[in-house]
Protein backbone atom coordinates (compact mmCIF):
# COMPACT_ATOMS: atom_id res chain seq x y z
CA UNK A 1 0.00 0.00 0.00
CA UNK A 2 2.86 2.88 0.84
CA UNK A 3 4.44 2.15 -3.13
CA UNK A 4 0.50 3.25 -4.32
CA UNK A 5 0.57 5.91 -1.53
CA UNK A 6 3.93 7.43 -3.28
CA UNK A 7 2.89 6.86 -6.66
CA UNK A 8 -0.58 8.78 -6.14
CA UNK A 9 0.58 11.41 -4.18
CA UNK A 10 3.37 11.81 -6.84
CA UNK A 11 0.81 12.18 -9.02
CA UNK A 12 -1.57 14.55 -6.91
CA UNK A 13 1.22 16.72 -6.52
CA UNK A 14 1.86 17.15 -10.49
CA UNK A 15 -1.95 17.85 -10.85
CA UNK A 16 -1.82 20.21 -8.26
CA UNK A 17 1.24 21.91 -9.69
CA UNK A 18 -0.19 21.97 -13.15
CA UNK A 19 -3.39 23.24 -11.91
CA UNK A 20 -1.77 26.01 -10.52
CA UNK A 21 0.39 26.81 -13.56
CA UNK A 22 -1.95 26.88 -16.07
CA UNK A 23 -5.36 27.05 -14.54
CA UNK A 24 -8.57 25.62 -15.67
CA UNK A 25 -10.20 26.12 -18.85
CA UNK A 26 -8.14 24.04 -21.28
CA UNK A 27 -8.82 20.89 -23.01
CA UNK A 28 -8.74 17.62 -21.33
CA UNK A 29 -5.88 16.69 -23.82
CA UNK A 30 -3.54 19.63 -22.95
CA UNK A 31 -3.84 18.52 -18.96
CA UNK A 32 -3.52 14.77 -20.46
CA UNK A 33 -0.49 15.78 -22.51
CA UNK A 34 1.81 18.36 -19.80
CA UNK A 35 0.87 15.29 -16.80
CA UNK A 36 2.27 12.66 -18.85
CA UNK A 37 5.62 14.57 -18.97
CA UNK A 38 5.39 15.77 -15.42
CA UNK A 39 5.56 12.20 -13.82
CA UNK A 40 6.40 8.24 -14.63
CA UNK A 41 4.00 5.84 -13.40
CA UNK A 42 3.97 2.21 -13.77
CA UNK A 43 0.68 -0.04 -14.26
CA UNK A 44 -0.67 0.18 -10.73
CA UNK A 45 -2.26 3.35 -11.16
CA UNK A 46 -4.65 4.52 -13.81
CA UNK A 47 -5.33 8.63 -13.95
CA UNK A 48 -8.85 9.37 -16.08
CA UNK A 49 -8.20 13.03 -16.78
CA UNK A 50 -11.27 15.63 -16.91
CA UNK A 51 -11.89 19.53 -17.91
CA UNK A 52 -15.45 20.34 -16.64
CA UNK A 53 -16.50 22.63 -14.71
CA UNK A 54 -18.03 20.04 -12.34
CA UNK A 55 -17.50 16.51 -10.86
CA UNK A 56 -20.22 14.47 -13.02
CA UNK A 57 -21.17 10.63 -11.24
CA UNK A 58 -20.21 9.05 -14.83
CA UNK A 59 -16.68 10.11 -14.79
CA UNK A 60 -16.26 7.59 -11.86
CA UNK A 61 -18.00 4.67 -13.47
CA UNK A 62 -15.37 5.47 -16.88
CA UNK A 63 -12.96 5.08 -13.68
CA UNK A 64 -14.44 1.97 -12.33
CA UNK A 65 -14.81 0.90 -15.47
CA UNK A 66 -11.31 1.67 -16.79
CA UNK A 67 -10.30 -0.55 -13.25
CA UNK A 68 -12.30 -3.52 -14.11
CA UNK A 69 -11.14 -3.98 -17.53
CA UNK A 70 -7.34 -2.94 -17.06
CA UNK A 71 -7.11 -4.12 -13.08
CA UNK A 72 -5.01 -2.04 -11.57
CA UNK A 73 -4.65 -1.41 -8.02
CA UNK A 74 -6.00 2.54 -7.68
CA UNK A 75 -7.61 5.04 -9.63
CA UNK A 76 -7.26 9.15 -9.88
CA UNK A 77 -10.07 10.66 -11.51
CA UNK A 78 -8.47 14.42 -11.64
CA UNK A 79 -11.06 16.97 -12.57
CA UNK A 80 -8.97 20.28 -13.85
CA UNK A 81 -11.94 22.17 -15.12
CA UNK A 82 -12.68 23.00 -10.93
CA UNK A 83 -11.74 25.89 -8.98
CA UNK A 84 -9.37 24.00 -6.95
CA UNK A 85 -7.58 20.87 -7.74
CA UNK A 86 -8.39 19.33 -4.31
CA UNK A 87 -12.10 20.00 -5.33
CA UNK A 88 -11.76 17.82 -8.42
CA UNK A 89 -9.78 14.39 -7.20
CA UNK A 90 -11.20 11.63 -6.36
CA UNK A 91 -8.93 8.61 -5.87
CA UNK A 92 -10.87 4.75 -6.16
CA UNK A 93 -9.49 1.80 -5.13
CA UNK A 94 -9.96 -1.56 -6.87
């Protein structure tokens, strides 16, 4: 459990940071595209990445979804479209 613990909060961090650098109101595939150079992560964790202004219930049944089919151990769905980036995490575990 502490290697997932690292690995998401490595990768909470980089949201965070790239939240903060660039805001919200971009595409999903600009966040997708700056977080993929920002960390390394190997196959236990799978990040869904979101732009919408809010936190929608089917973004976190693509997650569980995304889970069942790939099985990994955790899952980030990161929401930059929010206000805050704490507002728009939500971390599942499978």
């Amino acid at each position: 459990m502490d290697e997932l613990n690292v690995i998401s909060g490595a990768v909470v961090a980089a949201g965070v940071r790239i939240h903060w650098k660039l805001g919200p109101g971009l595409l999903e595939s600009v966040y997708e595209v700056v977080l993929a150079r920002d960390l390394i992560m190997n196959k236990t964790v799978i990040v869904e990445v979101k732009a919408a202004r809010a936190l929608d219930p089917v973004f976190e049944r693509q997650l569980l979804t995304y889970l069942k089919i790939m099985n990994p151990r955790l899952g980030l769905l990161m929401n930059f479209g929010m206000a805050t980036m704490k507002a728009g995490i939500r971390r599942i575990a499978n």
